[in-house]
C-alpha atoms as a PDB file:
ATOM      1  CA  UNK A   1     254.760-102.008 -62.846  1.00  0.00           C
ATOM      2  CA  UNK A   2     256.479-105.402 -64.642  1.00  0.00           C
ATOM      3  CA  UNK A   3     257.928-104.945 -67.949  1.00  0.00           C
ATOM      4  CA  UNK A   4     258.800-108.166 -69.864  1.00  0.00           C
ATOM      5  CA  UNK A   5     261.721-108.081 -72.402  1.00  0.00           C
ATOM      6  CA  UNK A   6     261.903-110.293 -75.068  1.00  0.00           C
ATOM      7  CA  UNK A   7     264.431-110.480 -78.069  1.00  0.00           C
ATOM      8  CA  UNK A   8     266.632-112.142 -80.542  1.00  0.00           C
ATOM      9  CA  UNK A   9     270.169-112.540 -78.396  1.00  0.00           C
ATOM     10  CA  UNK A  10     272.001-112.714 -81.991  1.00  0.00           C
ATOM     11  CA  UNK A  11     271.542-108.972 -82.412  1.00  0.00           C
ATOM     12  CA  UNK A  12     274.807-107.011 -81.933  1.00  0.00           C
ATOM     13  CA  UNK A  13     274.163-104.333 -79.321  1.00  0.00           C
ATOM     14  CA  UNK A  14     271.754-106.199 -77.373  1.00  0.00           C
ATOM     15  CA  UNK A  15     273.643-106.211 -74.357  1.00  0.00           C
ATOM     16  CA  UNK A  16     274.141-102.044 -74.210  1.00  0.00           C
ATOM     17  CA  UNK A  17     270.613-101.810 -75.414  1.00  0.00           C
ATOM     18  CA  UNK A  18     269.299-103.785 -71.739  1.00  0.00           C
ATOM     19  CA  UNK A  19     271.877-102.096 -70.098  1.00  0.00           C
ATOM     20  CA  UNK A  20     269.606 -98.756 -70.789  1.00  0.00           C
ATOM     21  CA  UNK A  21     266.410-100.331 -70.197  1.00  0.00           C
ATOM     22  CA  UNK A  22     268.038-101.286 -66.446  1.00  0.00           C
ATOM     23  CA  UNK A  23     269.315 -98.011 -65.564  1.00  0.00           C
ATOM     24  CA  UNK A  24     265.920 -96.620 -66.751  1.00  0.00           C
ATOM     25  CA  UNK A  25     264.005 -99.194 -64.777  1.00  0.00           C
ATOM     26  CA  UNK A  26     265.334 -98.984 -61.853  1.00  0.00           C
ATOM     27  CA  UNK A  27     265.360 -95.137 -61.707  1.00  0.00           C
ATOM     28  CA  UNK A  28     261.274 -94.980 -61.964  1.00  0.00           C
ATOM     29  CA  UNK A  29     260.871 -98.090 -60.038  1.00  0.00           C
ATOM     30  CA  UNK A  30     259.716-100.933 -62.537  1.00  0.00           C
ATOM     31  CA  UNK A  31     260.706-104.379 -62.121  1.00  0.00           C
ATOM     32  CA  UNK A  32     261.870-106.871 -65.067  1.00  0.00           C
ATOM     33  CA  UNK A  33     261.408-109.777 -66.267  1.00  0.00           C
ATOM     34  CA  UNK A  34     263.139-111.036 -69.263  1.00  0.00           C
ATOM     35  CA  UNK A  35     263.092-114.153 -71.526  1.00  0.00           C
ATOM     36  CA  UNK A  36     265.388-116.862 -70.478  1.00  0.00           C
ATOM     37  CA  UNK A  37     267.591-116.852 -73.552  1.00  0.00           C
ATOM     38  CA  UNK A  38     268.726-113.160 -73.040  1.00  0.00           C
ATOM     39  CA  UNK A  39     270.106-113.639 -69.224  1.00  0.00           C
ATOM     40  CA  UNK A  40     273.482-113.461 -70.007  1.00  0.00           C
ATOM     41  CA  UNK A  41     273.018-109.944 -71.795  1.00  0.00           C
ATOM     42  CA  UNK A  42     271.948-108.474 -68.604  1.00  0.00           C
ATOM     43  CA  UNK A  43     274.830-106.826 -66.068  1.00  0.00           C
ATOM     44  CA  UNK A  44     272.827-108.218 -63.418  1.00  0.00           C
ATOM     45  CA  UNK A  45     270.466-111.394 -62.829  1.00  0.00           C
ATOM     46  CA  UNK A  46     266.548-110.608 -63.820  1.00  0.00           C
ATOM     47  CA  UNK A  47     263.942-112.681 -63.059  1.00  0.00           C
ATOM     48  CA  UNK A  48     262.839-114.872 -65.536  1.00  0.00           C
ATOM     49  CA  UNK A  49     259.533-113.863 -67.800  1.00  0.00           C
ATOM     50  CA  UNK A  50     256.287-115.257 -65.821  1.00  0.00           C
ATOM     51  CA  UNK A  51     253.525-115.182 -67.495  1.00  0.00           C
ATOM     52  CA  UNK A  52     251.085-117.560 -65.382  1.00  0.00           C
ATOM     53  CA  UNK A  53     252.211-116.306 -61.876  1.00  0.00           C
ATOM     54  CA  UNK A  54     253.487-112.906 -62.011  1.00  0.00           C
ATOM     55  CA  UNK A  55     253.257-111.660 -65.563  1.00  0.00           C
ATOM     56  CA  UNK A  56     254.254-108.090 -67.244  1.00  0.00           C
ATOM     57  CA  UNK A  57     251.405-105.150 -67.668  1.00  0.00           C
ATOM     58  CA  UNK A  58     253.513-105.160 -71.123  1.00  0.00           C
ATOM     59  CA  UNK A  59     256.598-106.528 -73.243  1.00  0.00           C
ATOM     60  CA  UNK A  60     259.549-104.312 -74.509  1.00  0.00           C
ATOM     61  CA  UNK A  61     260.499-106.763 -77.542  1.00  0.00           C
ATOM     62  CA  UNK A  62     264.302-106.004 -79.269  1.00  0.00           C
ATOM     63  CA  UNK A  63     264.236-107.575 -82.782  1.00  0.00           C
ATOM     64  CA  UNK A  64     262.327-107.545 -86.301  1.00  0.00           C
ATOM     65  CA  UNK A  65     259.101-108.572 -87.116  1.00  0.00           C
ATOM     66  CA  UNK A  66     259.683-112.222 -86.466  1.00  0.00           C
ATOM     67  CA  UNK A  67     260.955-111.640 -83.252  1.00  0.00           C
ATOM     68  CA  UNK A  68     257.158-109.613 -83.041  1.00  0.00           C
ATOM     69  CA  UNK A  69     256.008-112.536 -84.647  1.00  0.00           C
ATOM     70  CA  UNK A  70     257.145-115.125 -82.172  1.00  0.00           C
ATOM     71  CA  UNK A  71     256.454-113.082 -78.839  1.00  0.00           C
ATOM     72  CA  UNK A  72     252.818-112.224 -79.649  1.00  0.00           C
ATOM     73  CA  UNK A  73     252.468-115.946 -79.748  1.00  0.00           C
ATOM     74  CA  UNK A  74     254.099-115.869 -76.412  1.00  0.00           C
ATOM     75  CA  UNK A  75     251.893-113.177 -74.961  1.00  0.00           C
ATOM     76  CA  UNK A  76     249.321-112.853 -77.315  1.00  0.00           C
ATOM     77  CA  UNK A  77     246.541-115.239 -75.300  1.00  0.00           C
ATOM     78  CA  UNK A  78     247.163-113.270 -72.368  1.00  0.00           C
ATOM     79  CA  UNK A  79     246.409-110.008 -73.830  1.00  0.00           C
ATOM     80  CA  UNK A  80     249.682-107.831 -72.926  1.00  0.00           C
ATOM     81  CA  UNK A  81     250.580-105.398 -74.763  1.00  0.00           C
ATOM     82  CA  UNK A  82     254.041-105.190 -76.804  1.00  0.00           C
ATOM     83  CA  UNK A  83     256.092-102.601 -78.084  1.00  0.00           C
ATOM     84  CA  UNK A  84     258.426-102.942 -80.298  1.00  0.00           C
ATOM     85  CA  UNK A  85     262.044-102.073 -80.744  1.00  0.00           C
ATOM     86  CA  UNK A  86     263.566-102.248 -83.987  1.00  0.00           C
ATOM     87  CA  UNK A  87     266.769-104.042 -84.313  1.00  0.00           C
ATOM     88  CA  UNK A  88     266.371-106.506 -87.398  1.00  0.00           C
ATOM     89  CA  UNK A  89     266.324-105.880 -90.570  1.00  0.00           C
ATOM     90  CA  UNK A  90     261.923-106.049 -91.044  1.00  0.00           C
ATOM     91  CA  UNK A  91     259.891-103.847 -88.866  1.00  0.00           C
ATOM     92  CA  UNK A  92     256.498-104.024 -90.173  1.00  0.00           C
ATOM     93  CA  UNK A  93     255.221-104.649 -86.679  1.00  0.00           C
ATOM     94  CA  UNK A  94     257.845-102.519 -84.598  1.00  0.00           C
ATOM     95  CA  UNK A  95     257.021 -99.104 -83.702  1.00  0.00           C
ATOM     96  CA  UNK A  96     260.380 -97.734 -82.184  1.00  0.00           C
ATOM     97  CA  UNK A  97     264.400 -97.623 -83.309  1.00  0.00           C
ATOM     98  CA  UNK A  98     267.255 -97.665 -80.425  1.00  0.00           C
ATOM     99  CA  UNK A  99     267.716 -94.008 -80.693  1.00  0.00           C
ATOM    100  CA  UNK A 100     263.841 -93.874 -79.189  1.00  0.00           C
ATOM    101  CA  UNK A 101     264.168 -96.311 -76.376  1.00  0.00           C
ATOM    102  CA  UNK A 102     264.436 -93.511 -73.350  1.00  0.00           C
ATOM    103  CA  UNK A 103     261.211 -92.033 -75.332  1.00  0.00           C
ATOM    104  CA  UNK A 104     259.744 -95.324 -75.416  1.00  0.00           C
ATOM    105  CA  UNK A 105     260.497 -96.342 -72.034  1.00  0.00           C
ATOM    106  CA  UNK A 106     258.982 -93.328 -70.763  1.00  0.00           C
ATOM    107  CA  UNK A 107     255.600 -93.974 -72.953  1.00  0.00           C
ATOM    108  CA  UNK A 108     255.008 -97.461 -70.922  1.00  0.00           C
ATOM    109  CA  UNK A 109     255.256 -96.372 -67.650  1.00  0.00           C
ATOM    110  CA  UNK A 110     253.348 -93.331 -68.402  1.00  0.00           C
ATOM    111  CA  UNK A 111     250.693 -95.015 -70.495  1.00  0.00           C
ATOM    112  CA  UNK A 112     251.243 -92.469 -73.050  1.00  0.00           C
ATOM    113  CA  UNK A 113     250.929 -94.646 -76.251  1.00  0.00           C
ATOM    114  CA  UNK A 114     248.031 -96.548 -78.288  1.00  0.00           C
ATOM    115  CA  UNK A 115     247.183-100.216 -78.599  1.00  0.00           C
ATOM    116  CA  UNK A 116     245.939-101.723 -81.968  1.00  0.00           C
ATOM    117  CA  UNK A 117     244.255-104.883 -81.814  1.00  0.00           C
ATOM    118  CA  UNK A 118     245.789-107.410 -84.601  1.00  0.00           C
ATOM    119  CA  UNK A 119     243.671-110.943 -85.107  1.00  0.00           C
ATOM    120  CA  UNK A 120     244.930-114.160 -84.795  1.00  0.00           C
ATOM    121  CA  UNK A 121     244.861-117.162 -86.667  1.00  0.00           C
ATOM    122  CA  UNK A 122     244.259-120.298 -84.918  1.00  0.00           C
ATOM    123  CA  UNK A 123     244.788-124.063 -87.146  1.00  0.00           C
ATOM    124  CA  UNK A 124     243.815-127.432 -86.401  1.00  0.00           C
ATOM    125  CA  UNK A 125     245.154-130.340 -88.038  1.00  0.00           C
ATOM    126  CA  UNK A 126     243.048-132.827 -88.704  1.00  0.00           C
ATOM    127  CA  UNK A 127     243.683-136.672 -90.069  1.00  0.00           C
ATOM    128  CA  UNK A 128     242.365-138.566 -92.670  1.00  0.00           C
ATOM    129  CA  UNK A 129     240.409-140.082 -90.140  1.00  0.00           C
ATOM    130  CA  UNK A 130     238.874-137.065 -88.236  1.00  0.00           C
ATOM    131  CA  UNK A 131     240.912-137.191 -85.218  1.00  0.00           C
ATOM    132  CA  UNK A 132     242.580-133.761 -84.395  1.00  0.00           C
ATOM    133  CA  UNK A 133     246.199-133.933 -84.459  1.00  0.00           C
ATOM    134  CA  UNK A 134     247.360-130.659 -83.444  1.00  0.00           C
ATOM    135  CA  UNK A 135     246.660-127.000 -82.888  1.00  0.00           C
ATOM    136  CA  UNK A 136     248.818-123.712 -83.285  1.00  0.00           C
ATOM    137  CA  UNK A 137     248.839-120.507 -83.867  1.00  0.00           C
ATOM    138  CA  UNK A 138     249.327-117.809 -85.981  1.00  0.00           C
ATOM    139  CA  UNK A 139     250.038-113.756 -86.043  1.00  0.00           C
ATOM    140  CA  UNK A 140     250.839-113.232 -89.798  1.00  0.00           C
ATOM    141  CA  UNK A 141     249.537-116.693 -92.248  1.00  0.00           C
ATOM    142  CA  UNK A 142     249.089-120.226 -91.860  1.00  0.00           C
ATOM    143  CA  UNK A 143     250.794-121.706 -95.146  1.00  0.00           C
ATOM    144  CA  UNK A 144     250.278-125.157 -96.873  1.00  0.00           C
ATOM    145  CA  UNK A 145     253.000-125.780 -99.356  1.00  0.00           C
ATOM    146  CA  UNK A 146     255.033-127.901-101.299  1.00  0.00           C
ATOM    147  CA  UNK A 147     258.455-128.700 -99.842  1.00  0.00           C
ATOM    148  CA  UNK A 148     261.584-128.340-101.430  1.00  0.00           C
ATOM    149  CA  UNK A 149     261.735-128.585-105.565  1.00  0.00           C
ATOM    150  CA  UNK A 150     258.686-131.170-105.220  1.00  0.00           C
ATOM    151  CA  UNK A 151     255.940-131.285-107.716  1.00  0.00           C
ATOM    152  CA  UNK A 152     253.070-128.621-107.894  1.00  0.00           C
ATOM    153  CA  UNK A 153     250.667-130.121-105.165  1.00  0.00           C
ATOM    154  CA  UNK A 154     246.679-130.444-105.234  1.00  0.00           C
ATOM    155  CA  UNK A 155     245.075-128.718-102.323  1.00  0.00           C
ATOM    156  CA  UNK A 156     240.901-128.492-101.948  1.00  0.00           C
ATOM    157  CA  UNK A 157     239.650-125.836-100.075  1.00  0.00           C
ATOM    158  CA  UNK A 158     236.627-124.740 -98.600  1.00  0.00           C
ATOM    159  CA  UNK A 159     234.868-122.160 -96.692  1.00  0.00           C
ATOM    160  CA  UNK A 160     232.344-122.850 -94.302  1.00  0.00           C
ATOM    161  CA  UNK A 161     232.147-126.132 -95.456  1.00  0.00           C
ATOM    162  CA  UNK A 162     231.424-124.973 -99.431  1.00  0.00           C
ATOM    163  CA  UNK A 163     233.768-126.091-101.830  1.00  0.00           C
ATOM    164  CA  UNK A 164     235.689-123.792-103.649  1.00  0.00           C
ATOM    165  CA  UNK A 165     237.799-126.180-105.395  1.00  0.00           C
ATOM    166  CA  UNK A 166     240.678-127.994-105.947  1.00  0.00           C
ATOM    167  CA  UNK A 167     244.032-126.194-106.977  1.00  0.00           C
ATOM    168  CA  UNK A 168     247.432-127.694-108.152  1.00  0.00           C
ATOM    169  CA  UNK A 169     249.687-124.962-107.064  1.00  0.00           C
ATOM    170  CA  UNK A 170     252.715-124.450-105.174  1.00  0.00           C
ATOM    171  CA  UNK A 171     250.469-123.909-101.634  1.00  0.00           C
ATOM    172  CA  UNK A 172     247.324-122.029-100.163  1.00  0.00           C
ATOM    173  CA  UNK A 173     248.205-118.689 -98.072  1.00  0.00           C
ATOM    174  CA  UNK A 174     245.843-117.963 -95.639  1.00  0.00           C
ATOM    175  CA  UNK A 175     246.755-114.454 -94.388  1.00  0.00           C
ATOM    176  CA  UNK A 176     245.213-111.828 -91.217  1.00  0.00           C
ATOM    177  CA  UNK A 177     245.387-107.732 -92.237  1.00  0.00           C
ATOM    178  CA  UNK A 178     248.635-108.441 -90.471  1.00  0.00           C
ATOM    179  CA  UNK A 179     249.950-110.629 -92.425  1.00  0.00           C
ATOM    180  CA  UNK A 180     248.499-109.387 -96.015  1.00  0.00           C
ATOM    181  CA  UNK A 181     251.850-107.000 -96.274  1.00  0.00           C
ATOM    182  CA  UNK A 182     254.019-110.299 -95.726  1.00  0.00           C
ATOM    183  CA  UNK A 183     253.908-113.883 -97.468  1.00  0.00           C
ATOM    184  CA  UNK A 184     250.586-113.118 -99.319  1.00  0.00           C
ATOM    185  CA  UNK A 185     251.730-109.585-100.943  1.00  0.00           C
ATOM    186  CA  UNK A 186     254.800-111.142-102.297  1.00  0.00           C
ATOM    187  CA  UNK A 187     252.169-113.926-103.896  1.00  0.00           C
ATOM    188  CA  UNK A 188     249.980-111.278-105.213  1.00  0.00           C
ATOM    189  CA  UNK A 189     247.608-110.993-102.336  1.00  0.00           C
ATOM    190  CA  UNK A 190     246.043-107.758-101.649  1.00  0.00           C
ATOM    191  CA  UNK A 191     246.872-105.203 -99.225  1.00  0.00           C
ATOM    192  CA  UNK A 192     244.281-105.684 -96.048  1.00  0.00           C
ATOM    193  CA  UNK A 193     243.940-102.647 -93.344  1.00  0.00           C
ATOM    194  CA  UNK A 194     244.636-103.952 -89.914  1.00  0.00           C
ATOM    195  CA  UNK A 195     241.140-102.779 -88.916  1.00  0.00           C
ATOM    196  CA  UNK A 196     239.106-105.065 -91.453  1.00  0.00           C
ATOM    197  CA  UNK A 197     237.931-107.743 -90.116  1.00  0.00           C
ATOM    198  CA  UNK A 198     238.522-110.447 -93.225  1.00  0.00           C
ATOM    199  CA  UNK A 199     241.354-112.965 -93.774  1.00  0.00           C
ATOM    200  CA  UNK A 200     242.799-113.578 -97.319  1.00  0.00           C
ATOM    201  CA  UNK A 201     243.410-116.746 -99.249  1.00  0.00           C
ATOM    202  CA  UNK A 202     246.195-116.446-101.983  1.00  0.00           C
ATOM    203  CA  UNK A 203     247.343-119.297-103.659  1.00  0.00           C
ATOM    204  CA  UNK A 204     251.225-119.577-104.749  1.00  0.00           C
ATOM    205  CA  UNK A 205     252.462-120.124-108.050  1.00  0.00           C
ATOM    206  CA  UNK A 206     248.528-121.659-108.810  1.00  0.00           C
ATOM    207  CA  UNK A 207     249.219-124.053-112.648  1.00  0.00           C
ATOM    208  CA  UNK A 208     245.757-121.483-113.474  1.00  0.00           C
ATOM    209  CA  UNK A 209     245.491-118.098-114.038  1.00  0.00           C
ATOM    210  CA  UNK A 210     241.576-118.120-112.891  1.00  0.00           C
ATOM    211  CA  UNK A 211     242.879-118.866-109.667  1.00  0.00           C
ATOM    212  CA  UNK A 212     243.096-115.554-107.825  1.00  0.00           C
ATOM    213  CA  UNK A 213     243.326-114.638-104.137  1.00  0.00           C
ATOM    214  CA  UNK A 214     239.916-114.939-102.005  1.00  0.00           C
ATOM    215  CA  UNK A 215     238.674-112.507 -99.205  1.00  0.00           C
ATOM    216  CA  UNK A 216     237.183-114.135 -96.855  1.00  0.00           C
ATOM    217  CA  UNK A 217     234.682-112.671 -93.667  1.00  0.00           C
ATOM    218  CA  UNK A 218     237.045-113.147 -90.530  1.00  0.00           C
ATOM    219  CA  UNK A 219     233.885-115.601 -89.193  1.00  0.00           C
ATOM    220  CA  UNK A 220     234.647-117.938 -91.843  1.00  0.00           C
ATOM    221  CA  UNK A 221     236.257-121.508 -91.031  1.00  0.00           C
ATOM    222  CA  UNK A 222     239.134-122.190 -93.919  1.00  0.00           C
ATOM    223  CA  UNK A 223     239.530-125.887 -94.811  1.00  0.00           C
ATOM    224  CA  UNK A 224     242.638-126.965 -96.650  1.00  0.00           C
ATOM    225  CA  UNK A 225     243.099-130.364 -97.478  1.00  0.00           C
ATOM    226  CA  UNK A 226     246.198-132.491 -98.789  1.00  0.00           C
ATOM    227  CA  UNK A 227     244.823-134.129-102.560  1.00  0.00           C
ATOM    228  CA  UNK A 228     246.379-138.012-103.069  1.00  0.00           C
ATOM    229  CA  UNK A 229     248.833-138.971-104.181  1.00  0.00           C
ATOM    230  CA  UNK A 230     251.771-137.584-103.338  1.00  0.00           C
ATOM    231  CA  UNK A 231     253.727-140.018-104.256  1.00  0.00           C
ATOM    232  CA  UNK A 232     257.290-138.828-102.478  1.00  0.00           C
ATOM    233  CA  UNK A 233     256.348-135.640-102.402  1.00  0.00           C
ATOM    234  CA  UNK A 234     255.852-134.094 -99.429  1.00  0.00           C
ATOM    235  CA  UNK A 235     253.390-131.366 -98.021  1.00  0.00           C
ATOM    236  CA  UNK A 236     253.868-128.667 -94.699  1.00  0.00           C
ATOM    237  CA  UNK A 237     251.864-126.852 -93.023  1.00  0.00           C
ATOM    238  CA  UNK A 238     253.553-123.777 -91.605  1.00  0.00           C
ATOM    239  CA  UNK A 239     252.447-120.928 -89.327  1.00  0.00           C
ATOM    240  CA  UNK A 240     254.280-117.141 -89.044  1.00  0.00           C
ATOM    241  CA  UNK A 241     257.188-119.143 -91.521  1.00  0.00           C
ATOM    242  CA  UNK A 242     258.353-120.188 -87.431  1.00  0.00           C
ATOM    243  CA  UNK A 243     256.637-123.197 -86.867  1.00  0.00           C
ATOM    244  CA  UNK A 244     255.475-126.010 -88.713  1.00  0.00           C
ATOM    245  CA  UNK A 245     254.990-129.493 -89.480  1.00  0.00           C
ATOM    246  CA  UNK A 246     254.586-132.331 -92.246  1.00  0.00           C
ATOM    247  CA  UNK A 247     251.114-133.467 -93.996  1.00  0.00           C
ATOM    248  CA  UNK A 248     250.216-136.798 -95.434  1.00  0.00           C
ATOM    249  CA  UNK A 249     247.359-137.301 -98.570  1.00  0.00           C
ATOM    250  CA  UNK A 250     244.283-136.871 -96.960  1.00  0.00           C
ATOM    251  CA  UNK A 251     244.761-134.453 -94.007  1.00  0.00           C
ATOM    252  CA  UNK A 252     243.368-131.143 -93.397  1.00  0.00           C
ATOM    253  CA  UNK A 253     244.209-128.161 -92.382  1.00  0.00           C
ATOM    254  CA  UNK A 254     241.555-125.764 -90.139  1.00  0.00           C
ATOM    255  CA  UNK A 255     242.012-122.262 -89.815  1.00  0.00           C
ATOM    256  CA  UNK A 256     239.793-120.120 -88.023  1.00  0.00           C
ATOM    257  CA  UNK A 257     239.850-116.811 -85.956  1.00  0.00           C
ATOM    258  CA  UNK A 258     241.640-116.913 -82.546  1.00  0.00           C
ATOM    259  CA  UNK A 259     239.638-115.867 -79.922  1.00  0.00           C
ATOM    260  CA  UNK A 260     242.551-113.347 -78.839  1.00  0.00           C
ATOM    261  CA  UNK A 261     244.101-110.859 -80.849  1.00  0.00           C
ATOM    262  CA  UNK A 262     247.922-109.544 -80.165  1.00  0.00           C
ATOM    263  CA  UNK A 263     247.825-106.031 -78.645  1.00  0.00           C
ATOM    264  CA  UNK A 264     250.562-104.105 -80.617  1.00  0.00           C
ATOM    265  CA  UNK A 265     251.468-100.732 -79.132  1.00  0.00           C
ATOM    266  CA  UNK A 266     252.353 -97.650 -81.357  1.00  0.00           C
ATOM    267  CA  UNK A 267     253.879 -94.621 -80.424  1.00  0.00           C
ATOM    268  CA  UNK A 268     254.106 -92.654 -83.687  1.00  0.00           C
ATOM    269  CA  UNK A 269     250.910 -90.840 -84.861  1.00  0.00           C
ATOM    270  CA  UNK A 270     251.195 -91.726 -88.384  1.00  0.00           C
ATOM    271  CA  UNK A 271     248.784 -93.746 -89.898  1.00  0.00           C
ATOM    272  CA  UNK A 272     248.480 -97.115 -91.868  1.00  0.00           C
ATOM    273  CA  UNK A 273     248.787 -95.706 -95.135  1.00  0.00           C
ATOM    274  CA  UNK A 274     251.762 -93.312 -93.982  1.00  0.00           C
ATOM    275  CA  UNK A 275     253.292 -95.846 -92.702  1.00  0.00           C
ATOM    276  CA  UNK A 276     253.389 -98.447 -95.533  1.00  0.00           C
ATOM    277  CA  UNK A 277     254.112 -95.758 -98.187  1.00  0.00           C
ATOM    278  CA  UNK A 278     257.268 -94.787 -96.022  1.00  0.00           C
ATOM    279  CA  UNK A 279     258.306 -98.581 -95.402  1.00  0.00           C
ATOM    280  CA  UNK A 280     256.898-100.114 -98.582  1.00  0.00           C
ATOM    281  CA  UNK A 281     258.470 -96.734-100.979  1.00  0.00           C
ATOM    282  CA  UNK A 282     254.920 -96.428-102.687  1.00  0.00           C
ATOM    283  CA  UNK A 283     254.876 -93.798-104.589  1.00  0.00           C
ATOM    284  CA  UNK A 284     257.867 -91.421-106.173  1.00  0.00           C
ATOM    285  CA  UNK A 285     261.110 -91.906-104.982  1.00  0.00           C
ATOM    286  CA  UNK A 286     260.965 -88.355-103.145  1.00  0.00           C
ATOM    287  CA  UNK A 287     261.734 -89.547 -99.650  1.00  0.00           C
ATOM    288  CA  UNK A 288     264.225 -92.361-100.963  1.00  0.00           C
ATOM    289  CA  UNK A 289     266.345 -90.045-102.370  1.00  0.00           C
ATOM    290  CA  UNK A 290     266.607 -87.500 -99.526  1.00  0.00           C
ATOM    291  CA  UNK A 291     267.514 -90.462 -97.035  1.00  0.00           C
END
């Protein structure tokens, strides 16, 4: 069995956390492979993460949800599984703490543990003439928005080629379930089970108040496109709040299910709902003030 780590090397405790996963490793056999940026954290060389010739059965990831974020990017199109360690300060996606690594060490090489499917946004960017410009990625949202204190900007949107309309707003939100508890809840978007298969359009800051977020079938093709003028304004597109890049007037943005979905392992037997009253507080304040 290959386990790929990945993580954020600015974590304090990194290095004693890998030592663990080493000793544990190499007492039931497993071989490594870790990400390139967290070789000097190791007490002894590991070979490099390869994911087109010799690639993991699964990923131990150290970090918070954007460290999630950015590895089921990574590994996502491959379909390995990842389980998550929680070391940052978000762990929406994580489904262990560093006082359960042994347990959840013990739960990959067993194969004791679940997988839950989570879809995938893919984007296109598009010109004003129709030539594609690039294509990315996305766990959580795909975001078109204003930059900086710029303007309000207008934004038309479609769905499967129907107008909806045309918004002046600070930017369009188009979320996954995943990503409905992120960006798009603190907009007002609603709160979308993992298991639905829909994506969810919330505008930010929209100069209306008939403007209201949009639940869309997970079949449907978005279209977002940049309104002239912008004058010296200026418009990004953005995907998981990682990655992103700049829009001129008359460019659009695609967004459409990715034909993979990131394979998130869970260890606990709690459910959605358990789960996001415990990390969201709904509720009373019952378990807040016992902890």
């Amino acid at each position: 069995m290959i386990i790929g780590v990945t993580g954020n090397p600015r974590y304090e405790g990194l290095g004693a956390l890998l030592g663990r996963v080493l000793t544990t490793a190499r007492a039931r056999g497993v071989d490594l492979q870790s990400e390139p940026d967290l070789a000097h954290l190791w007490s002894d060389p590991i070979p490099t993460l390869d994911l087109e010739h010799q690639r993991p059965d699964m990923v131990l990831c150290f970090g918070g949800d954007g460290t999630m974020l950015r590895t089921a990017r990574l590994v996502g199109p491959r379909g390995i599984p990842i389980l998550g360690v929680k070391i940052g300060r978000v762990g929406f996606l994580t489904t262990a703490t560093p006082d359960m690594l042994d347990e959840a060490l013990d739960a990959m090489i067993r194969g004791t543990y679940t997988v839950e499917p989570h879809h995938a946004l893919a984007a296109e960017t598009v010109d004003a003439g129709g030539t594609s410009r690039h294509q990315a990625v996305a766990v959580n949202d795909v975001v078109v928005h204003k930059a900086g204190v710029a303007r309000v900007v207008r934004l038309r949107m479609l769905v499967n080629d129907e107008e909806i309309g045309t918004f002046a707003s600070d930017g369009l939100i188009v979320a996954t379930p995943t990503g409905s508890t992120a960006y798009s809840l603190s907009a007002g978007g609603p709160v979308v089970v993992p298991t639905v298969d829909a994506f969810v359009v919330t505008p930010i800051c929209p100069h209306t108040l008939a403007v209201r977020p949009i639940v869309v079938p997970d079949t449907a093709r978005i279209t977002i496109e940049v309104v002239a003028p912008l004058g010296e304004d200026q418009v990004f597109v953005s995907y998981d709040g990682q990655l992103g890049e700049t829009l001129d007037a008359g460019m659009r943005v695609v967004v459409y299910r990715s034909p993979w979905d990131a394979q998130l392992v869970r260890l606990e037997t709690e459910g959605f709902f358990t789960r996001m009253r415990r990390k969201l507080q709904w509720g009373d304040l019952t378990d807040r003030e016992q902890g």
